[in-house]
Protein backbone atom coordinates (compact mmCIF):
# COMPACT_ATOMS: atom_id res chain seq x y z
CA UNK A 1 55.16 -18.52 70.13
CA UNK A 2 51.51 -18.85 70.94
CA UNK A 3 48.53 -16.47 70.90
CA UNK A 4 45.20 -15.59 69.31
CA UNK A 5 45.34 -12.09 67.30
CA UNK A 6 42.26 -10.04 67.19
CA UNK A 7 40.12 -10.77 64.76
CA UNK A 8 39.07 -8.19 62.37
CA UNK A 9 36.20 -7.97 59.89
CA UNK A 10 38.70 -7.23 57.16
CA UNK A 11 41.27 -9.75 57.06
CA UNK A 12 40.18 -13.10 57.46
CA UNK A 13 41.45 -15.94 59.82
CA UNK A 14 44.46 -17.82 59.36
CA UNK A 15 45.89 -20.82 61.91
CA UNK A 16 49.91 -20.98 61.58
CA UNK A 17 51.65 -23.60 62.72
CA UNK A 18 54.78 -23.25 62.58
CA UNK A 19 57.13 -26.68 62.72
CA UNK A 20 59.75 -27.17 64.71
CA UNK A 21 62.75 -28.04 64.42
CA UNK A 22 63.33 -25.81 60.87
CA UNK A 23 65.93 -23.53 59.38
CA UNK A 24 69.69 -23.42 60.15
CA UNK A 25 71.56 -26.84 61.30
CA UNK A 26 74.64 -26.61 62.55
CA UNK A 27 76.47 -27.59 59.44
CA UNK A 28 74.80 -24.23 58.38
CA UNK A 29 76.02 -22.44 61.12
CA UNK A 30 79.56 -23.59 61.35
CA UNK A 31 79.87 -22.77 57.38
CA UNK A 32 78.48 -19.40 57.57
CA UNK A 33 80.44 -18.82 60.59
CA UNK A 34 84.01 -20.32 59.04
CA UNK A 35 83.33 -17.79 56.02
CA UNK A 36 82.51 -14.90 58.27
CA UNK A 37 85.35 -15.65 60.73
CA UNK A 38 87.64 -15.97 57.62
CA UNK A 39 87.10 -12.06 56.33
CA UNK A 40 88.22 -11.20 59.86
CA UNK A 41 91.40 -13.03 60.04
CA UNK A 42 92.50 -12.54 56.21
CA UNK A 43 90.38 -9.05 55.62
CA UNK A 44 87.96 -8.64 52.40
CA UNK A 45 88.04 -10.49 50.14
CA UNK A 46 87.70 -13.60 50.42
CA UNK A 47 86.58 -16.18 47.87
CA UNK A 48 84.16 -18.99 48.29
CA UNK A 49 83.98 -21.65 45.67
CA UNK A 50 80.54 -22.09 45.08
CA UNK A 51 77.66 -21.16 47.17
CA UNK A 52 78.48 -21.93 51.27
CA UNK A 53 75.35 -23.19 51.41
CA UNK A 54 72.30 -23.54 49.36
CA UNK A 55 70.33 -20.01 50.18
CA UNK A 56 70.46 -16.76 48.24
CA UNK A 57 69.64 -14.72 50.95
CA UNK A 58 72.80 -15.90 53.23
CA UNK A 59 74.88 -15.66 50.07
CA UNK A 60 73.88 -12.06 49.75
CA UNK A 61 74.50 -10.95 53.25
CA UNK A 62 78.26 -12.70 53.04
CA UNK A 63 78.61 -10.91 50.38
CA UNK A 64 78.22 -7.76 51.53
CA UNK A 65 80.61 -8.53 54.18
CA UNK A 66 83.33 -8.89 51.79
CA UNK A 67 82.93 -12.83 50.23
CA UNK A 68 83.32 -13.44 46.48
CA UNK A 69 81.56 -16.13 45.21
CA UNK A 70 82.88 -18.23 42.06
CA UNK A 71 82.44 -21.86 40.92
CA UNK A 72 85.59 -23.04 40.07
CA UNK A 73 89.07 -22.90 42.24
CA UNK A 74 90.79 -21.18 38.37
CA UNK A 75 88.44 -18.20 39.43
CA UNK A 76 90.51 -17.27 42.64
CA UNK A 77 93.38 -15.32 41.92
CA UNK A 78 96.64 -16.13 43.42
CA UNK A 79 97.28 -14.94 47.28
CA UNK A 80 93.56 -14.85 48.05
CA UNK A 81 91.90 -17.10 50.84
CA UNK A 82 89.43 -19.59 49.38
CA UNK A 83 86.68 -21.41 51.12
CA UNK A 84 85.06 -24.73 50.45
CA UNK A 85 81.64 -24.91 50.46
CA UNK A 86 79.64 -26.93 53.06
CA UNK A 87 78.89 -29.37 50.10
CA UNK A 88 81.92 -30.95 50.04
CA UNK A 89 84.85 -30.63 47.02
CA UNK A 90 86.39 -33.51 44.95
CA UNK A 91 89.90 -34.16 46.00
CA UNK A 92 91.36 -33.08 43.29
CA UNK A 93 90.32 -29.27 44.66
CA UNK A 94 92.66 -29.23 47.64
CA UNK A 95 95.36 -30.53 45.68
CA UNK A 96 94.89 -27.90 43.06
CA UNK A 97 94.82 -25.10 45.78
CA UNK A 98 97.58 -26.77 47.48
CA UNK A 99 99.85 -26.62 44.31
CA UNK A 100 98.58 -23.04 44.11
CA UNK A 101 99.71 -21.79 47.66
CA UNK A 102 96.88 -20.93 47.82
CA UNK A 103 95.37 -20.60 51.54
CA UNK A 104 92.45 -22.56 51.70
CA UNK A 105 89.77 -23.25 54.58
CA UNK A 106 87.30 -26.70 54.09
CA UNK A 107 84.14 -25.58 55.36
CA UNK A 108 82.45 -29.02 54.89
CA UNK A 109 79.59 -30.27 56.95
CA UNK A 110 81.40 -32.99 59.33
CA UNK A 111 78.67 -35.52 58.42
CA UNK A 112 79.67 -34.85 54.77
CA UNK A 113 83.28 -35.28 55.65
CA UNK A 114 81.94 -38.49 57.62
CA UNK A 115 80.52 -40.26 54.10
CA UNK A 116 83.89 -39.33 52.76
CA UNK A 117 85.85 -41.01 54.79
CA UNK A 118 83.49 -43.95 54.58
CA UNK A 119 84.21 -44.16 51.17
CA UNK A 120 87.29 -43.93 51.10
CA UNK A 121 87.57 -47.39 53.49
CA UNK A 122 85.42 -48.91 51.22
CA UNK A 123 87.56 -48.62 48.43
CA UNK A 124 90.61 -49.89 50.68
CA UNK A 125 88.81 -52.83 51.04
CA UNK A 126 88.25 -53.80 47.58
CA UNK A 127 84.37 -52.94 47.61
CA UNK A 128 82.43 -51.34 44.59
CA UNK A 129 80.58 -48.29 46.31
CA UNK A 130 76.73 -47.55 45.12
CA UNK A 131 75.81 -43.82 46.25
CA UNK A 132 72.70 -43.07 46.50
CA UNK A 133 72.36 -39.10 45.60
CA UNK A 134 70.91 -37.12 42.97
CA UNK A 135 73.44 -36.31 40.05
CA UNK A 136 75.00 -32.85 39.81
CA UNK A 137 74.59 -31.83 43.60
CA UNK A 138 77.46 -30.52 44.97
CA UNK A 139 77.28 -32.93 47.19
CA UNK A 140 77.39 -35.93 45.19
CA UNK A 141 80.24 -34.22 42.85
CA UNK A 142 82.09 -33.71 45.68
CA UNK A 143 81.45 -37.53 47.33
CA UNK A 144 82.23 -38.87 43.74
CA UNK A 145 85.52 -36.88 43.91
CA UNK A 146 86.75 -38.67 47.12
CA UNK A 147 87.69 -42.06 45.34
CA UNK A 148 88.98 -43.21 41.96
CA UNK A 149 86.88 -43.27 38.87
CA UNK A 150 85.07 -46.72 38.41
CA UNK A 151 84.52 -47.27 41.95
CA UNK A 152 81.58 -45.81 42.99
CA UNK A 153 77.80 -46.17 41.24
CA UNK A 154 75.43 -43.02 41.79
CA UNK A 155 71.48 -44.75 42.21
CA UNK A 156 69.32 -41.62 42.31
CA UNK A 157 65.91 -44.39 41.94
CA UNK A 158 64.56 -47.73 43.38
CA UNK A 159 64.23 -48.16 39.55
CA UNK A 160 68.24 -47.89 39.50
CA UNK A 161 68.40 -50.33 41.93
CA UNK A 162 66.62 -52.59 40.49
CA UNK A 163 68.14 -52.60 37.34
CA UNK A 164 71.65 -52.75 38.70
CA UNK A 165 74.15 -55.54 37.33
CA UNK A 166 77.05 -54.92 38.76
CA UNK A 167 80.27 -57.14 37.90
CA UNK A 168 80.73 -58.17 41.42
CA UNK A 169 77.50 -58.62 43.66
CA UNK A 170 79.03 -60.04 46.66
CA UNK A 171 81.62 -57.15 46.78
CA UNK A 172 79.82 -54.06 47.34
CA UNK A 173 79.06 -51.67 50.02
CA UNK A 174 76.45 -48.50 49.86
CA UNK A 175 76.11 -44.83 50.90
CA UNK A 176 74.27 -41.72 50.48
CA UNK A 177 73.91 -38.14 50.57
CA UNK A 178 72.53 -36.74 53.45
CA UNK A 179 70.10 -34.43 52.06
CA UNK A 180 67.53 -37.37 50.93
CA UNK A 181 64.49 -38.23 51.83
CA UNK A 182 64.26 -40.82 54.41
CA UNK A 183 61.52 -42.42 53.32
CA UNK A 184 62.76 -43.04 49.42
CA UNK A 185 65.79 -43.78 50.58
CA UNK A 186 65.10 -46.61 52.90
CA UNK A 187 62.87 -47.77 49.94
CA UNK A 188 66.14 -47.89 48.02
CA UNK A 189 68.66 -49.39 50.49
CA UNK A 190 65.71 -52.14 50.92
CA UNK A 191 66.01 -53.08 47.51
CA UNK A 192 69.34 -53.02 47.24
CA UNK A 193 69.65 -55.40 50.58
CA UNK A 194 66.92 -57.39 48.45
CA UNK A 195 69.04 -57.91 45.59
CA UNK A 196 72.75 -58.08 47.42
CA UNK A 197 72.04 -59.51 50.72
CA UNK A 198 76.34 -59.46 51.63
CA UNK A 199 76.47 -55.68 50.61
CA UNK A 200 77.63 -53.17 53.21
CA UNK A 201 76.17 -50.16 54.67
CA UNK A 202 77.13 -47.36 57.19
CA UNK A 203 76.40 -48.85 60.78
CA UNK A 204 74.21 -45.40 61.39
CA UNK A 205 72.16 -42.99 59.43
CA UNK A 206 74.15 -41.61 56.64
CA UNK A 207 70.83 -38.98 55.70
CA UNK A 208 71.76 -35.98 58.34
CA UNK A 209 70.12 -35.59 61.26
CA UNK A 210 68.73 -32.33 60.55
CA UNK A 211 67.07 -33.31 57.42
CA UNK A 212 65.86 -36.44 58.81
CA UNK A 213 63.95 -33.97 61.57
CA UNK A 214 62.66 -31.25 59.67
CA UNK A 215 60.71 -34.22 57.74
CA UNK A 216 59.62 -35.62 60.95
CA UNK A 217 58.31 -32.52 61.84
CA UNK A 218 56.81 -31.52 58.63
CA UNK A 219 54.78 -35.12 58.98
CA UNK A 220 53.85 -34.35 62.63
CA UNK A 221 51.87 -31.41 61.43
CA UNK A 222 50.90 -31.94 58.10
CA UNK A 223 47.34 -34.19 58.95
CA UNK A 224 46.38 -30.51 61.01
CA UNK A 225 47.23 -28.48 57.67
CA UNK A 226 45.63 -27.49 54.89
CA UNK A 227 48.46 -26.25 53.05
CA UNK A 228 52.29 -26.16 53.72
CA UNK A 229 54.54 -23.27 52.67
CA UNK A 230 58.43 -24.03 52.98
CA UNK A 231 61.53 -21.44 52.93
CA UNK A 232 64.39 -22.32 51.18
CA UNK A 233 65.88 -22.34 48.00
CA UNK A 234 64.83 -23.94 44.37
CA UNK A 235 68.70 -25.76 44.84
CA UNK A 236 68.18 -26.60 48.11
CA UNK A 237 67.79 -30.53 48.56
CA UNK A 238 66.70 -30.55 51.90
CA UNK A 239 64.02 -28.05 51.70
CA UNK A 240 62.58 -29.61 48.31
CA UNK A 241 62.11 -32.71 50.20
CA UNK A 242 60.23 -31.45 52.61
CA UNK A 243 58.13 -30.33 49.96
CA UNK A 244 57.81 -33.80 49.17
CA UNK A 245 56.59 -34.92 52.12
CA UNK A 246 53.82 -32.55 53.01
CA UNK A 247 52.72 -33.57 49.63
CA UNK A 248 52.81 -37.20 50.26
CA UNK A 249 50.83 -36.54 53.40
CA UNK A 250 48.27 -35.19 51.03
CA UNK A 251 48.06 -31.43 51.43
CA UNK A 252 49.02 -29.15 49.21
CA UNK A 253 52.92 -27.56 49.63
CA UNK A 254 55.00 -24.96 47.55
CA UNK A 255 58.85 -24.12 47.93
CA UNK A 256 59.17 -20.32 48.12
CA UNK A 257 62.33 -18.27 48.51
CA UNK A 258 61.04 -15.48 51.00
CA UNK A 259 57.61 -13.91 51.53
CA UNK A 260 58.46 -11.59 48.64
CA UNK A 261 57.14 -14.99 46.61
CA UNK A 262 53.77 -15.42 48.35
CA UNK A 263 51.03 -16.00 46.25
CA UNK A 264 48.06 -15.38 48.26
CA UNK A 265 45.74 -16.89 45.37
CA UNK A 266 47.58 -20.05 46.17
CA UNK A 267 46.46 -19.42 49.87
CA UNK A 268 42.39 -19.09 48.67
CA UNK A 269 40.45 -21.64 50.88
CA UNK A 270 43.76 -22.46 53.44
CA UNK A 271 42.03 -22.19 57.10
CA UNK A 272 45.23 -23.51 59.07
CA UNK A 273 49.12 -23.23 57.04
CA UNK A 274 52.31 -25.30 58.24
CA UNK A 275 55.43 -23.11 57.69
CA UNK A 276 58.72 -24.95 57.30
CA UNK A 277 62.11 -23.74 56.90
CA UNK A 278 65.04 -25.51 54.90
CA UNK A 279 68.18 -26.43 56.94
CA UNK A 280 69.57 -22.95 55.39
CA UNK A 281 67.20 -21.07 55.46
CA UNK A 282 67.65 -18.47 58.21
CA UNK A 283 64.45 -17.72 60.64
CA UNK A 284 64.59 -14.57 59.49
CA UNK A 285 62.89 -14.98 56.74
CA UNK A 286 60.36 -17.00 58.52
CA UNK A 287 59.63 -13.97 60.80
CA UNK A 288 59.41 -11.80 57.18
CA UNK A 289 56.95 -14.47 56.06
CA UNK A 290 54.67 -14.31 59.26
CA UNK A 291 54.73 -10.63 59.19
CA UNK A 292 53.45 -10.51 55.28
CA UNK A 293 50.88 -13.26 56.04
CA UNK A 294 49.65 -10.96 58.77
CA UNK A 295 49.14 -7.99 56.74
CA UNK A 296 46.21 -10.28 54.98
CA UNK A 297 44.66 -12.18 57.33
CA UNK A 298 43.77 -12.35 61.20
CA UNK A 299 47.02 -14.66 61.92
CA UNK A 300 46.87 -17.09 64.90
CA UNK A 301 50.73 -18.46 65.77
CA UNK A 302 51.22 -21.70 66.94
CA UNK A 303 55.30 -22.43 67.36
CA UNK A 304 54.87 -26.71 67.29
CA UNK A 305 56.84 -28.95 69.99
CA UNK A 306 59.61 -30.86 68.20
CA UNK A 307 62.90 -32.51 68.40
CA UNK A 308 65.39 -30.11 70.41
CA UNK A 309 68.40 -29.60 68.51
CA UNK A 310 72.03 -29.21 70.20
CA UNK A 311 74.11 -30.66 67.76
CA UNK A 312 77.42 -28.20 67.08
CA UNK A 313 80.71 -28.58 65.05
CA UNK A 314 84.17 -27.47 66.07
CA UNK A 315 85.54 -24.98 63.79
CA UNK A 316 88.64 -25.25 61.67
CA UNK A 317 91.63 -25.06 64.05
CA UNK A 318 92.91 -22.20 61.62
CA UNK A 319 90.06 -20.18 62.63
CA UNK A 320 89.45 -21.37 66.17
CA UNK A 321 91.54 -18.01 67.46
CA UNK A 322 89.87 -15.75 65.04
């Protein structure tokens, strides 16, 4: 949206540009939408292990609609539905549910699924895997979880990577979670290249394509910015990378949940903000956040050209008819 507001002696001026693409991707969206779709085929409630995706807000309004949240599969009683987050589960989850009877719905991201199955080929063909991830995500547990213990490496630095040894350098392959950011991460698979020149790598972009935009757009408007604010959650890997990189651009940027957490002190001397949104973050709360800005200064709204998304996942054929 464009437009100039009228000024008014009371509130001063403040340029918004707002990047684009931001919020929900359609791993978001198909994992909201599985959970949702779920309550109306199996009726309230059904359980989700773990959070669906990375935002408080969404959790809350599932919620409401009848989803329990828990973070282990010995929380869901017997003859209850159970979702999978959009993270991605260990193996051994599945199995457990399946030995269970219990009913059971994967709501995985596709591209997570993708790495998955990537490493699982890897390990068919003899190769040591190094992931590239940051430890305790969900997503990394759950990647980890795909293949036997002592076959995959997490490297969460370039340090890492340069102090690898591994037992057998001509035999490995790499991957990594696709929440990173791009730019550390092809710092990383450079030095690991560097150091293991037969190693092998996904033939395309293992980092998402959602997070790889929302950077690219954050950059686009960051040199036009004094300031940055982006939506999403403290959890959220995504949207604290984007955090990242409107810092590394050189502007000052804070992660806040909603505009409930604006600090307008933070704001003192800001002339012209860049609002981002995490890939779960829903534009909702962007809206909220324009609104509250408004009610302080003289806002001016600039909605940024960008990368058009169209990217969409099938649902889970147990739920297509729901």
């Amino acid at each position: 949206m464009d437009g100039t507001a009228v000024t008014s002696p009371n509130k001063p001026p403040l340029d918004l540009l707002i990047a684009a693409p931001r919020g929900f991707c359609a791993g978001v969206d198909r994992a909201i939408r599985i959970v949702e779709l779920s309550i109306e085929k199996y009726g309230a409630p059904v359980y989700v292990r773990h959070e669906i995706v990375h935002n408080r807000h969404v959790v809350d309004a599932l919620r409401a609609k009848g989803a329990i949240f828990v973070e282990e599969l010995d929380d869901v009683p017997d003859g209850v539905p159970v979702v999978f987050s959009a993270h991605g589960v260990p193996k051994a989850v599945p199995h457990k549910a399946a030995e269970r009877g219990l009913d059971y719905i994967d709501a995985t991201c596709p591209l997570v699924s993708k790495v998955h199955r990537q490493a699982e080929r890897h390990v068919v063909a003899g190769r040591h895997i190094l992931f590239i991830g940051h430890r305790g995500h969900p997503e990394v547990v759950g990647t980890l979880g795909q293949v036997p213990p002592g076959t995959m490496t997490l490297i969460e630095t370039n340090e890492d990577a340069e102090a690898l040894v591994p037992t057998d350098p001509d035999n490995l392959a790499f991957l990594t979670q696709t929440t990173l950011s791009v730019d550390d991460t092809a710092q990383v698979v450079a030095t690991l290249k560097r150091r293991f020149p037969s190693i092998q790598g996904p033939r395309g972009e293992d980092i998402c394509y959602a997070t790889s935009n929302r950077q690219t757009a954050v950059k686009d408007i960051a040199e036009a910015c004094d300031a940055m604010l982006v939506i999403g959650a403290p959890n959220s890997s995504n949207s604290v990378r984007l955090v990242e990189v409107a810092l590394r651009a050189g502007i000052r940027a804070q992660l806040i949940e909603s505009a409930d957490n604006l600090d307008l002190a933070w704001l003192e001397g800001v002339r012209t903000l860049g609002i981002s949104a995490g890939a779960s973050a829903p534009e909702l709360l962007v809206r909220e956040l324009v609104g509250r800005l408004g009610e302080h200064f003289t806002v001016t709204e600039r909605e940024m050209s960008g990368i058009v998304e169209t990217m969409v996942f099938k649902l889970p054929r147990a739920l297509e008819a729901a």
